[in-house]
Protein backbone atom coordinates (compact mmCIF):
# COMPACT_ATOMS: atom_id res chain seq x y z
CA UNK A 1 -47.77 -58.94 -29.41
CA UNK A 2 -51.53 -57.82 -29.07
CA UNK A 3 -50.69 -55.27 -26.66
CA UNK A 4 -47.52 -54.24 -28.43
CA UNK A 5 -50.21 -53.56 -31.71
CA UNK A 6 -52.38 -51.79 -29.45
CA UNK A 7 -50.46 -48.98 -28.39
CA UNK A 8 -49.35 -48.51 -31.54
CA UNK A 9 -52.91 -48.07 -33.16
CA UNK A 10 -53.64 -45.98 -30.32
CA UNK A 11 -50.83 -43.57 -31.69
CA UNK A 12 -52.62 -43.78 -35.02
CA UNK A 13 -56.80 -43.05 -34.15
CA UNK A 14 -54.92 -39.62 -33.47
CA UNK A 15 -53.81 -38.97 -36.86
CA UNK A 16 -56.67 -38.26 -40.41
CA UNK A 17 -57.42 -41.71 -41.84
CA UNK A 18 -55.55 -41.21 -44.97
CA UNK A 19 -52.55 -41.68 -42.85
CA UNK A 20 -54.14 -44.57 -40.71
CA UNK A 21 -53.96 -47.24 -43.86
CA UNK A 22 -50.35 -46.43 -44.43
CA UNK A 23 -49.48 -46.89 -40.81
CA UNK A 24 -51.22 -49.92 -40.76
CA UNK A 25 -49.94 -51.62 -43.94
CA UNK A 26 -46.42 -51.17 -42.57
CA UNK A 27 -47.38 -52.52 -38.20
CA UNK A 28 -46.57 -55.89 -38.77
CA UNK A 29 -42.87 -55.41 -40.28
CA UNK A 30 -41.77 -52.43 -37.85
CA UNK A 31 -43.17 -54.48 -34.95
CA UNK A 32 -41.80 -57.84 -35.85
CA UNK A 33 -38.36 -56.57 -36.27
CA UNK A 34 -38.98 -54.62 -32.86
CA UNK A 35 -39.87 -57.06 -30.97
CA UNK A 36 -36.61 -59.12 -31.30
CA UNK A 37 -36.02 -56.76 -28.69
CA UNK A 38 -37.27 -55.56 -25.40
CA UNK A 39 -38.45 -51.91 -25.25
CA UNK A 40 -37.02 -51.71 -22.22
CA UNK A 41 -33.58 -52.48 -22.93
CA UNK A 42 -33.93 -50.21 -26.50
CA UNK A 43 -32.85 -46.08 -26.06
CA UNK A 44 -35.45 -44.47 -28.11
CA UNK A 45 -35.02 -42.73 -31.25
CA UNK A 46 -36.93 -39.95 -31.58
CA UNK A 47 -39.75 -39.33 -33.89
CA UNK A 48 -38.66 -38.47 -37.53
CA UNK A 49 -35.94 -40.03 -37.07
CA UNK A 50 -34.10 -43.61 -37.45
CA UNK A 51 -31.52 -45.23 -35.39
CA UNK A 52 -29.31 -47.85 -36.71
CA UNK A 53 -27.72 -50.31 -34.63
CA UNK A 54 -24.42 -48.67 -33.63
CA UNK A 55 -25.21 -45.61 -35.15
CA UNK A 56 -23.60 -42.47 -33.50
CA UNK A 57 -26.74 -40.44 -34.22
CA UNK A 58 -30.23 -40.38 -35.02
CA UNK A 59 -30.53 -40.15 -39.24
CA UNK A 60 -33.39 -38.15 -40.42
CA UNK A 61 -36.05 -39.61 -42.61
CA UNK A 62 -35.78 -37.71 -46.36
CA UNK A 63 -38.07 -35.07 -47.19
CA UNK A 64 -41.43 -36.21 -48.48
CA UNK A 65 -41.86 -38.79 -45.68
CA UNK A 66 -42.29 -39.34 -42.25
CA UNK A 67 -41.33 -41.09 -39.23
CA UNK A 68 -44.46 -41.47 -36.56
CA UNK A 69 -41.94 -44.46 -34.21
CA UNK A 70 -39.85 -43.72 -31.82
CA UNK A 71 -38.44 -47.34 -32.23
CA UNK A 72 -37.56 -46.93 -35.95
CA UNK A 73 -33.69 -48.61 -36.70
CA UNK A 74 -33.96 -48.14 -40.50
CA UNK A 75 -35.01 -45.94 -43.12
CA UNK A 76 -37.64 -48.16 -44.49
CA UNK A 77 -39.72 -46.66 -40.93
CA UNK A 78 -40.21 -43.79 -43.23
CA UNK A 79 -43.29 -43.53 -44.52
CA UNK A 80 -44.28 -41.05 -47.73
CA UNK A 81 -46.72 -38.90 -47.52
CA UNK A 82 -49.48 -39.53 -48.65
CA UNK A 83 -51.22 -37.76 -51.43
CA UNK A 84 -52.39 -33.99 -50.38
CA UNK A 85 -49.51 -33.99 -47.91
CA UNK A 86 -46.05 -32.79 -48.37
CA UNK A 87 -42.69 -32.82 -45.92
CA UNK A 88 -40.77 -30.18 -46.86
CA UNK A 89 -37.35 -31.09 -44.61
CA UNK A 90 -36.12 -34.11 -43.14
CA UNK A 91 -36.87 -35.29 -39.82
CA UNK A 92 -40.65 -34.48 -39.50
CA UNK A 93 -42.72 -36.71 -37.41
CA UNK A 94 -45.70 -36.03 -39.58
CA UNK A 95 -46.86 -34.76 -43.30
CA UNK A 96 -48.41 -31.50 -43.75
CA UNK A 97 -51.68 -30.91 -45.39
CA UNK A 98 -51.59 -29.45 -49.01
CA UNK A 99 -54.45 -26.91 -47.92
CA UNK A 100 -56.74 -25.07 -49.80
CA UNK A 101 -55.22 -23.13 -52.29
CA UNK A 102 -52.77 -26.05 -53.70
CA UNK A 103 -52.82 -30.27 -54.10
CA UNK A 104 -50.43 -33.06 -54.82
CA UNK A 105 -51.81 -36.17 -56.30
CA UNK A 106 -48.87 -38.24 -55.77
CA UNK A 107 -47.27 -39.83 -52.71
CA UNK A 108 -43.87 -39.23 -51.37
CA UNK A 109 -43.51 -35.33 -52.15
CA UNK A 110 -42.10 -32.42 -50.62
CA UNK A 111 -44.33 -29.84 -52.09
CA UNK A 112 -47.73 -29.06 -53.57
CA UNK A 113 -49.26 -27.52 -56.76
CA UNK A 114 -50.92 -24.25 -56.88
CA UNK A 115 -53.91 -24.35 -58.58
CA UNK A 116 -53.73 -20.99 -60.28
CA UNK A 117 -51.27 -19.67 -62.93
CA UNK A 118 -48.56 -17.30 -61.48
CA UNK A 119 -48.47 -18.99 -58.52
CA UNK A 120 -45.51 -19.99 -56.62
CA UNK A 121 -46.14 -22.72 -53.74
CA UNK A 122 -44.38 -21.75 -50.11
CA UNK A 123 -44.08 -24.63 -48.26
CA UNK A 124 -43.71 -22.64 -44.95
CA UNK A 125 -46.86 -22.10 -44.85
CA UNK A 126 -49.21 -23.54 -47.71
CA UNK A 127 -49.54 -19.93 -48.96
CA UNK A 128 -49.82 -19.46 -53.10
CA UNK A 129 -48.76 -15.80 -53.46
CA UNK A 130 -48.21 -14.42 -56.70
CA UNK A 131 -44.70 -15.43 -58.19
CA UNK A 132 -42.09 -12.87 -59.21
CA UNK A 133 -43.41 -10.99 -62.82
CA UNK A 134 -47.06 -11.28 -61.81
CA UNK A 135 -49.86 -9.61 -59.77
CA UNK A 136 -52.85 -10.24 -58.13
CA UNK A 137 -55.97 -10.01 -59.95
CA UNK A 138 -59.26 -11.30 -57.95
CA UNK A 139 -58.45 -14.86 -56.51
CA UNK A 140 -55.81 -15.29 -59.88
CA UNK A 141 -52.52 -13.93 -61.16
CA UNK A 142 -52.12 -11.73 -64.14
CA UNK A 143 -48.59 -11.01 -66.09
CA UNK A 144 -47.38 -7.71 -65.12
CA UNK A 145 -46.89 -5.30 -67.69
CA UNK A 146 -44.62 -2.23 -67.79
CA UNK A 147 -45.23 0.84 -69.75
CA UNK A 148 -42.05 2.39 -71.80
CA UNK A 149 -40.23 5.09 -69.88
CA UNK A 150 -40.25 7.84 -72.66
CA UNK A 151 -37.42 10.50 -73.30
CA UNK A 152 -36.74 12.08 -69.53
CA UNK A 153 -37.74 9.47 -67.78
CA UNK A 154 -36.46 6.63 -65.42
CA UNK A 155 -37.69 3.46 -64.34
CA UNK A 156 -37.86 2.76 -60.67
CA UNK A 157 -37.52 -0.35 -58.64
CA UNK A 158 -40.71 -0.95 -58.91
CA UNK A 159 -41.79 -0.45 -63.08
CA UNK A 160 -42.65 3.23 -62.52
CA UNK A 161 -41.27 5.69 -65.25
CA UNK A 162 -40.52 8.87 -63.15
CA UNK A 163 -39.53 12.40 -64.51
CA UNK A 164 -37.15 14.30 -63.20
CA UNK A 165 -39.46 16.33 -60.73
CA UNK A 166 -41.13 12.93 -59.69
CA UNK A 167 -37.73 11.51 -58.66
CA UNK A 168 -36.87 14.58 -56.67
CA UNK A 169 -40.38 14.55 -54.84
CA UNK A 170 -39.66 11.10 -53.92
CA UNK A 171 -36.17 11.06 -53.00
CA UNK A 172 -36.27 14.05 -50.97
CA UNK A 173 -39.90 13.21 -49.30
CA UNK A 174 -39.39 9.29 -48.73
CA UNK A 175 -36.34 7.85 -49.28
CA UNK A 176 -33.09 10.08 -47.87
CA UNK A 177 -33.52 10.74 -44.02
CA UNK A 178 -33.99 14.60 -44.84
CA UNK A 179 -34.60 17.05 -47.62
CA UNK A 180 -31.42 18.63 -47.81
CA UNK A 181 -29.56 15.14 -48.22
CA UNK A 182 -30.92 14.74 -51.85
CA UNK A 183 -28.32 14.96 -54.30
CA UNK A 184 -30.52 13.18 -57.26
CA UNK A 185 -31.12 9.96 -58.84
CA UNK A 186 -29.42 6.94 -60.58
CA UNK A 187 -31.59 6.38 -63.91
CA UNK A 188 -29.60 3.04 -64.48
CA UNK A 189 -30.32 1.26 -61.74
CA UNK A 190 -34.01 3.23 -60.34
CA UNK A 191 -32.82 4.65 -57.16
CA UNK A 192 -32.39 7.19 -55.07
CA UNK A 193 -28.76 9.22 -54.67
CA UNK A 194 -28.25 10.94 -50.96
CA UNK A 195 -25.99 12.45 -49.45
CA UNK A 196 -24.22 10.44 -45.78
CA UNK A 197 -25.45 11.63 -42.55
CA UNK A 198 -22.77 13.44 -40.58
CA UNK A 199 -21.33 12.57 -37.29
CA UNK A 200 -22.21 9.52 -35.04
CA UNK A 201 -24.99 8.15 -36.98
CA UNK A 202 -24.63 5.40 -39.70
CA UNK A 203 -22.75 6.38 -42.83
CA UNK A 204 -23.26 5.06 -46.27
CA UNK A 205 -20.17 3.82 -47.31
CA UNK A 206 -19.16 2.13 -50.75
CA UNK A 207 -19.24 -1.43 -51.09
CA UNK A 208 -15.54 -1.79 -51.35
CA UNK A 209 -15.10 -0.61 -47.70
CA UNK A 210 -17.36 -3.03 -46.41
CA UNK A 211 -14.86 -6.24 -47.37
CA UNK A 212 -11.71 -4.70 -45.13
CA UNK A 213 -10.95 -8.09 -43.72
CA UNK A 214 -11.55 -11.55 -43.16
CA UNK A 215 -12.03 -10.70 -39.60
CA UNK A 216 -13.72 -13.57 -36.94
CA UNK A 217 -17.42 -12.61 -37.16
CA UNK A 218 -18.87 -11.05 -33.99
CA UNK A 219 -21.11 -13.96 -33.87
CA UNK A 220 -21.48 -17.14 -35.31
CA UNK A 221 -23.74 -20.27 -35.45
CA UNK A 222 -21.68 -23.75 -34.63
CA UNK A 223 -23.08 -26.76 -34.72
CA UNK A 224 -20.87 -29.15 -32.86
CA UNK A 225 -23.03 -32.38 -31.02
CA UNK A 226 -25.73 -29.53 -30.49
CA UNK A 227 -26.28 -25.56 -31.11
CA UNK A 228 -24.71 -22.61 -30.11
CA UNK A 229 -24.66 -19.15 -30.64
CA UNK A 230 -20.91 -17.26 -30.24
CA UNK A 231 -20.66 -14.12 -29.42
CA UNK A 232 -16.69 -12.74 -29.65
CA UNK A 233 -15.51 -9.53 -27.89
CA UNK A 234 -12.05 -9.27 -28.45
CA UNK A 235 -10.25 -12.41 -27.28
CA UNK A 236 -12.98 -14.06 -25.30
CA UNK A 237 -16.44 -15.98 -26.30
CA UNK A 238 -19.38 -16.85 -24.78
CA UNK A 239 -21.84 -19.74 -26.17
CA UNK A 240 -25.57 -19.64 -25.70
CA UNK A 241 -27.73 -22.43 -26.33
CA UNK A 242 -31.03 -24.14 -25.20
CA UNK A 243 -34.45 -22.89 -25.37
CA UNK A 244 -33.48 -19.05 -25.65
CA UNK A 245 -31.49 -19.70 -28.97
CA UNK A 246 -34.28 -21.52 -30.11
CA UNK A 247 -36.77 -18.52 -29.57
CA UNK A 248 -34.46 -16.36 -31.53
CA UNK A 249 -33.33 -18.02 -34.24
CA UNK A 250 -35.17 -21.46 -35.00
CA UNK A 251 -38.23 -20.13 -34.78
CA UNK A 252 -38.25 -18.78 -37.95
CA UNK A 253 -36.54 -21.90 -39.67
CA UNK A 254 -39.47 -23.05 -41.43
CA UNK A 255 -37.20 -24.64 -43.86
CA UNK A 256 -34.82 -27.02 -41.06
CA UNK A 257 -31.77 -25.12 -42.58
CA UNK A 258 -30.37 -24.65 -38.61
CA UNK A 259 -31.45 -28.47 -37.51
CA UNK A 260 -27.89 -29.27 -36.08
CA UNK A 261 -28.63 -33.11 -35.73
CA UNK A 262 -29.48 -32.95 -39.92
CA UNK A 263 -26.75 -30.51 -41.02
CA UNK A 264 -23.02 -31.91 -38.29
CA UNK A 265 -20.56 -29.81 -37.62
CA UNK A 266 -21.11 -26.59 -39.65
CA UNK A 267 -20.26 -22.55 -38.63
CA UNK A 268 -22.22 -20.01 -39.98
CA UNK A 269 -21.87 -16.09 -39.56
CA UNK A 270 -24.87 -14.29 -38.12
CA UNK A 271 -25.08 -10.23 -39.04
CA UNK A 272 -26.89 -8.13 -37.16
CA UNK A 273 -29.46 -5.52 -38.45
CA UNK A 274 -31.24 -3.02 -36.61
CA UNK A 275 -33.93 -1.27 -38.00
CA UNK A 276 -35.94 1.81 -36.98
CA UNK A 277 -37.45 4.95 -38.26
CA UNK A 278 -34.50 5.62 -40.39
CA UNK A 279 -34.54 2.19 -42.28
CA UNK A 280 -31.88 -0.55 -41.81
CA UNK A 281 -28.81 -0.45 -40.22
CA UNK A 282 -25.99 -3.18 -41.00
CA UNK A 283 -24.08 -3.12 -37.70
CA UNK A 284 -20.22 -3.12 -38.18
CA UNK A 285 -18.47 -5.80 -36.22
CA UNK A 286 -20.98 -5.05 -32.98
CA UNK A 287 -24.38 -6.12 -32.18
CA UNK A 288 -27.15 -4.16 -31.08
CA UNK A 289 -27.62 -3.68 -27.22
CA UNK A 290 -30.85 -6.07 -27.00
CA UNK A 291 -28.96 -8.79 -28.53
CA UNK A 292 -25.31 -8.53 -26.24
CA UNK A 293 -27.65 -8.23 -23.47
CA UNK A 294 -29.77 -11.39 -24.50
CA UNK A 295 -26.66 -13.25 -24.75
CA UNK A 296 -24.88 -12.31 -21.05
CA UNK A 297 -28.13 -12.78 -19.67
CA UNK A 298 -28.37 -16.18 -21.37
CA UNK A 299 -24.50 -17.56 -21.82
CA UNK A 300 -21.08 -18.51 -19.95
CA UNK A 301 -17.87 -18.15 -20.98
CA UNK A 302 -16.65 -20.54 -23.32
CA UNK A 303 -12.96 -22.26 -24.28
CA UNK A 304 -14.57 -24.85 -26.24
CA UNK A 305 -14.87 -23.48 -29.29
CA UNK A 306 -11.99 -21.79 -31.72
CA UNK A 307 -12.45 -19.13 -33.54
CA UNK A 308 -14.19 -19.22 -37.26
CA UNK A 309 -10.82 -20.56 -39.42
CA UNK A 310 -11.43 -18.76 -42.66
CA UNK A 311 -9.12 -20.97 -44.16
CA UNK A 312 -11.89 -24.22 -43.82
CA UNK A 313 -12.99 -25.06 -46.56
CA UNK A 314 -16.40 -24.29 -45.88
CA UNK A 315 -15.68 -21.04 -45.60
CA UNK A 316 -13.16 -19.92 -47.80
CA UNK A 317 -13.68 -16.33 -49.39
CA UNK A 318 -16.27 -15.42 -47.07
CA UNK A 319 -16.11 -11.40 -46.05
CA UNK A 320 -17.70 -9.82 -43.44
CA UNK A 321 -19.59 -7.27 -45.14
CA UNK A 322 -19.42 -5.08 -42.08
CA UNK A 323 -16.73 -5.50 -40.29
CA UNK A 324 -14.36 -2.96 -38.27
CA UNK A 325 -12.49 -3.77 -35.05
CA UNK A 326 -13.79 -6.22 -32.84
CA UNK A 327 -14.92 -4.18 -29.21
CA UNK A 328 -13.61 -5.56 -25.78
CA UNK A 329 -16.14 -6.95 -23.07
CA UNK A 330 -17.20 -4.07 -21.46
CA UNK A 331 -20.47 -2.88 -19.56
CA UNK A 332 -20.83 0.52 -20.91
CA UNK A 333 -22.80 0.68 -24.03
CA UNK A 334 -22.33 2.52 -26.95
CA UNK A 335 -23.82 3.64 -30.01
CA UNK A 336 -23.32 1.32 -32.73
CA UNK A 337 -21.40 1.75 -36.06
CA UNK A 338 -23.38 0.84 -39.45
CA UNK A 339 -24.25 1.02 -42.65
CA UNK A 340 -27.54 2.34 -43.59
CA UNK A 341 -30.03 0.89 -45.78
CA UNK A 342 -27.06 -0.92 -47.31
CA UNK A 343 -26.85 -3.34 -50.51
CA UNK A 344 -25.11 -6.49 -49.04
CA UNK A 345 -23.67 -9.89 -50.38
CA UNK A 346 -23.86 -13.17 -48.61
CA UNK A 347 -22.67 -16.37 -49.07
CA UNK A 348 -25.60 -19.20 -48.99
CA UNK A 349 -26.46 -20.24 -45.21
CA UNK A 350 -25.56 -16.93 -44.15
CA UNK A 351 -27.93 -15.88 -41.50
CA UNK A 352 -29.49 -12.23 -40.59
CA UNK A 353 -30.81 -11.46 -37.30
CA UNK A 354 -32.74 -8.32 -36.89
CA UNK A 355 -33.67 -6.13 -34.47
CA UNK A 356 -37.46 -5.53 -35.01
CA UNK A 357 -40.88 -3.22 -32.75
CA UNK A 358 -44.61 -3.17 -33.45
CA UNK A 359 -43.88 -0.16 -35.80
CA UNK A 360 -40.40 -1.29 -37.72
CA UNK A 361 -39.69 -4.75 -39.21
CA UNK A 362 -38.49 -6.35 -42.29
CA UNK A 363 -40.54 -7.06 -44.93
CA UNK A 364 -40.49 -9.05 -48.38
CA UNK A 365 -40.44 -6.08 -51.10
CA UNK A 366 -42.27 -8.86 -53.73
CA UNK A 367 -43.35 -5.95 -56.06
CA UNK A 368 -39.53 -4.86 -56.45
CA UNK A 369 -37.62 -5.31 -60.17
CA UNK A 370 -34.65 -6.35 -58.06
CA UNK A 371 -35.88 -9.24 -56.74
CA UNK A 372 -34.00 -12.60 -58.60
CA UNK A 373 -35.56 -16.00 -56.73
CA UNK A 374 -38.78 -16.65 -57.94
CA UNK A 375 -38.73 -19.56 -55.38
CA UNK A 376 -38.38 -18.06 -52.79
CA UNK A 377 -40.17 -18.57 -49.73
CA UNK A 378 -41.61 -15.46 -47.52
CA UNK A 379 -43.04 -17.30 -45.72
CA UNK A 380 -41.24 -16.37 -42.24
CA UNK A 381 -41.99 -12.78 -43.31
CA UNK A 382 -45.69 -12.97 -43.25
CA UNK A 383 -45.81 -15.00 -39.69
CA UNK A 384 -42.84 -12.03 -38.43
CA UNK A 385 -45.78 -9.01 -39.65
CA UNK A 386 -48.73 -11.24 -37.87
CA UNK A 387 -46.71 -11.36 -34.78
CA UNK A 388 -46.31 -7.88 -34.62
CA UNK A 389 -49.37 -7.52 -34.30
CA UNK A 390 -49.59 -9.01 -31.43
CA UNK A 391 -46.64 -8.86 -29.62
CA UNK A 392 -46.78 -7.01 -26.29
CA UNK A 393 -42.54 -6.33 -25.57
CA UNK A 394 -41.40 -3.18 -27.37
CA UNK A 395 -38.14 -4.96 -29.26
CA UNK A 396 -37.74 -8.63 -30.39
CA UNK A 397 -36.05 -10.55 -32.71
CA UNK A 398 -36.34 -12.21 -36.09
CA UNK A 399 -33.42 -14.37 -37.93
CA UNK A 400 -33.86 -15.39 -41.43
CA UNK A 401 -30.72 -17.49 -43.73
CA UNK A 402 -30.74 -17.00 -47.24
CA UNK A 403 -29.83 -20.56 -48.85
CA UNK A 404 -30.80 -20.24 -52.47
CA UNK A 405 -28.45 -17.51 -54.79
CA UNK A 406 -30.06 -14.79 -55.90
CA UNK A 407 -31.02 -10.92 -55.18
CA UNK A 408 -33.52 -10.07 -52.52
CA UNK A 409 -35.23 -6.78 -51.92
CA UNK A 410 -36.36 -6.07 -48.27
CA UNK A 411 -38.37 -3.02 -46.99
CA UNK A 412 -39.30 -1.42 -43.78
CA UNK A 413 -43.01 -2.28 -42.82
CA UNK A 414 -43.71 1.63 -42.03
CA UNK A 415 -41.98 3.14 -45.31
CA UNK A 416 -41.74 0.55 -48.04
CA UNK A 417 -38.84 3.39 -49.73
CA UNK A 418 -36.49 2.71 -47.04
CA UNK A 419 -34.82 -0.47 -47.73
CA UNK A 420 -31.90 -3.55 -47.90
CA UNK A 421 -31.01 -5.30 -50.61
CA UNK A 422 -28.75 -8.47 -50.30
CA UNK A 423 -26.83 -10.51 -53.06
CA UNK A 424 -26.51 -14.04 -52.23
CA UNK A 425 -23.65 -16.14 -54.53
């Protein structure tokens, strides 16, 4: 029993003292009840987690605790955090540090306080950006305030009034692809009216002819026992998992919205954007050529899985917002079909997965009127624009799933006038 005690206090001298007394108070009942039974004839759990006798699966301890065993059989091997800390999903193995700019006096939470008025805490990253209806002002927040557009003047996305000439000069200059595509300006809603570039490139197109059908998406997230990523080309799929899907997609789930062993048995559609000089483009019922190639390179045929029923109900009503005819598996590539810089809805848990280089990525348009969520975490986005900094490759990728309703303004890191807006209900 010493040595059993041992080991796990030597687990413990790695972690801040705060946590060390709450381990400690709670040794002697995980250990008695453990040692009923040999390690050695116990499979482990796995940290964060708890495994029931019988149990099919490891359960996840709740958000705003922690599970440090890999022996744990019941959820009382969760232990809150302590105060300062936070666990923002289920399953973590350890608490998070409130940081500098926030605290949390009590035990057991999933989130900090900001110290400053107009701040919103993202629990991402610790950050305490200004929320939605304020701006920076020194180390604090100040209420934004908007001046009243007089007679002949519009309000823009972003609280401007503009005059007539204004809009023009900024239309024409920044936001349609060329001069000669301005046709004018939408005082109602503060943006920009061009015209559809001709021939191969990506059209604008009214929302009404993005919901055609309640086509199979091209690809689709399925948890089913573990993770995979389907990619359909006409009648046949192929499934990618492991360490590559990781990279691409839970990377960026700060949040634990993609852990399969949390969330069983769920299928969620994955659009593709591709962005560039132009802006975005929503792909129509293809993917761009870096992500089909990513996905031979990385996949095998699969029978497994059906198709996405639309009649489940988990996903009745949901549209592809771009979808066309689905292409058959093929070698040759082709230029792909989209909408650009597009106003989009989604259905919670929908996920985006964009194309992104060192000069063109997504960002969070904070400052924009359009924006509805004032919880929303950016956090994702402000990691994506650090590692673009650094990133050697000239394309990579970056996923990010909306789960909260709302309206969400994105721009292009190299012209914050070229952008997507998505409506999530």
């Amino acid at each position: 029993r010493q040595t059993e005690m041992m080991c796990e206090f030597r687990v413990c001298l790695c972690w801040p003292s705060v946590l060390c007394w709450i381990l400690a108070s709670r040794l002697n009942t995980a250990i008695g009840s453990n040692l009923t039974l040999s390690r050695s004839e116990r499979i482990p759990c796995k940290s964060g987690f708890y495994c029931p006798e019988g149990s099919k699966s490891p359960i996840p301890c709740p958000r705003g605790t922690f599970g440090p065993s890999f022996w744990a059989t019941s959820i009382s091997s969760c232990i809150s955090c302590p105060p300062h800390h936070y666990g923002p999903r289920e399953g973590l193995s350890s608490c998070l540090p409130c940081g500098a700019w926030s605290q949390q006096p009590l035990p057991g939470q999933d989130s900090c306080v900001c110290q400053q008025e107009g701040q919103v805490f993202q629990a991402s990253d610790g950050h305490c950006p200004c929320t939605l209806g304020y701006r920076p002002k020194g180390k604090a927040c100040v209420l934004k305030v908007y001046e009243v557009c007089k007679y002949g003047k519009a309000r823009d996305q972003y609280g401007d009034c503009l005059d007539h000439m204004q809009w023009k000069q900024r239309c024409s200059q920044q936001v349609c692809s060329s001069p000669e595509l301005y046709e004018g300006f939408d005082g109602s809603l503060g943006v920009c009216v061009c015209r559809s570039l001709p021939g191969p490139e990506p059209d604008r197109v009214e929302c009404a002819g993005w919901c055609r059908s309640l086509l199979t998406p091209v690809l689709q997230l399925v948890c089913t026992g573990g993770l995979y990523l389907l990619y359909t080309e006409s009648n046949h799929q192929l499934s990618m998992s492991g360490s590559v899907l990781e990279s691409v997609l839970k990377r960026w789930d700060s949040h634990g919205s993609l852990e399969c062993s949390v969330q069983l048995n769920f299928s969620r559609p994955v659009y593709t954007v591709q962005m560039g000089e132009a802006g975005f483009v929503g792909l129509l019922n293809t993917v761009p050529v870096e992500v089909r190639s990513l996905i031979l390179a990385h996949s095998h045929e699969s029978n497994t899985f059906e198709p996405l029923d639309t009649d489940r109900e988990d996903m009745k009503a949901k549209q592809d917002p771009w979808s066309s005819k689905s292409p058959g598996f093929s070698t040759s590539v082709t230029l792909p079909e989209g909408v650009l810089n597009p106003a989009a809805c989604l259905h919670p848990g929908d996920i985006l997965l964009f194309t992104v280089t060192q000069q063109h990525y997504p960002m969070y348009d904070v400052d924009n009127l359009y924006n509805t969520n004032a919880a929303f975490d950016w956090g994702a986005f402000r990691l994506l624009a650090q590692d673009q900094q650094l990133i050697r490759s000239a394309h990579s990728l970056f996923s990010i799933s909306l789960t909260e309703p709302g309206v969400y303004a994105f721009k292009l890191s190299s012209q914050r006038h070229r952008q997507m807006v998505f409506s999530v209900h």
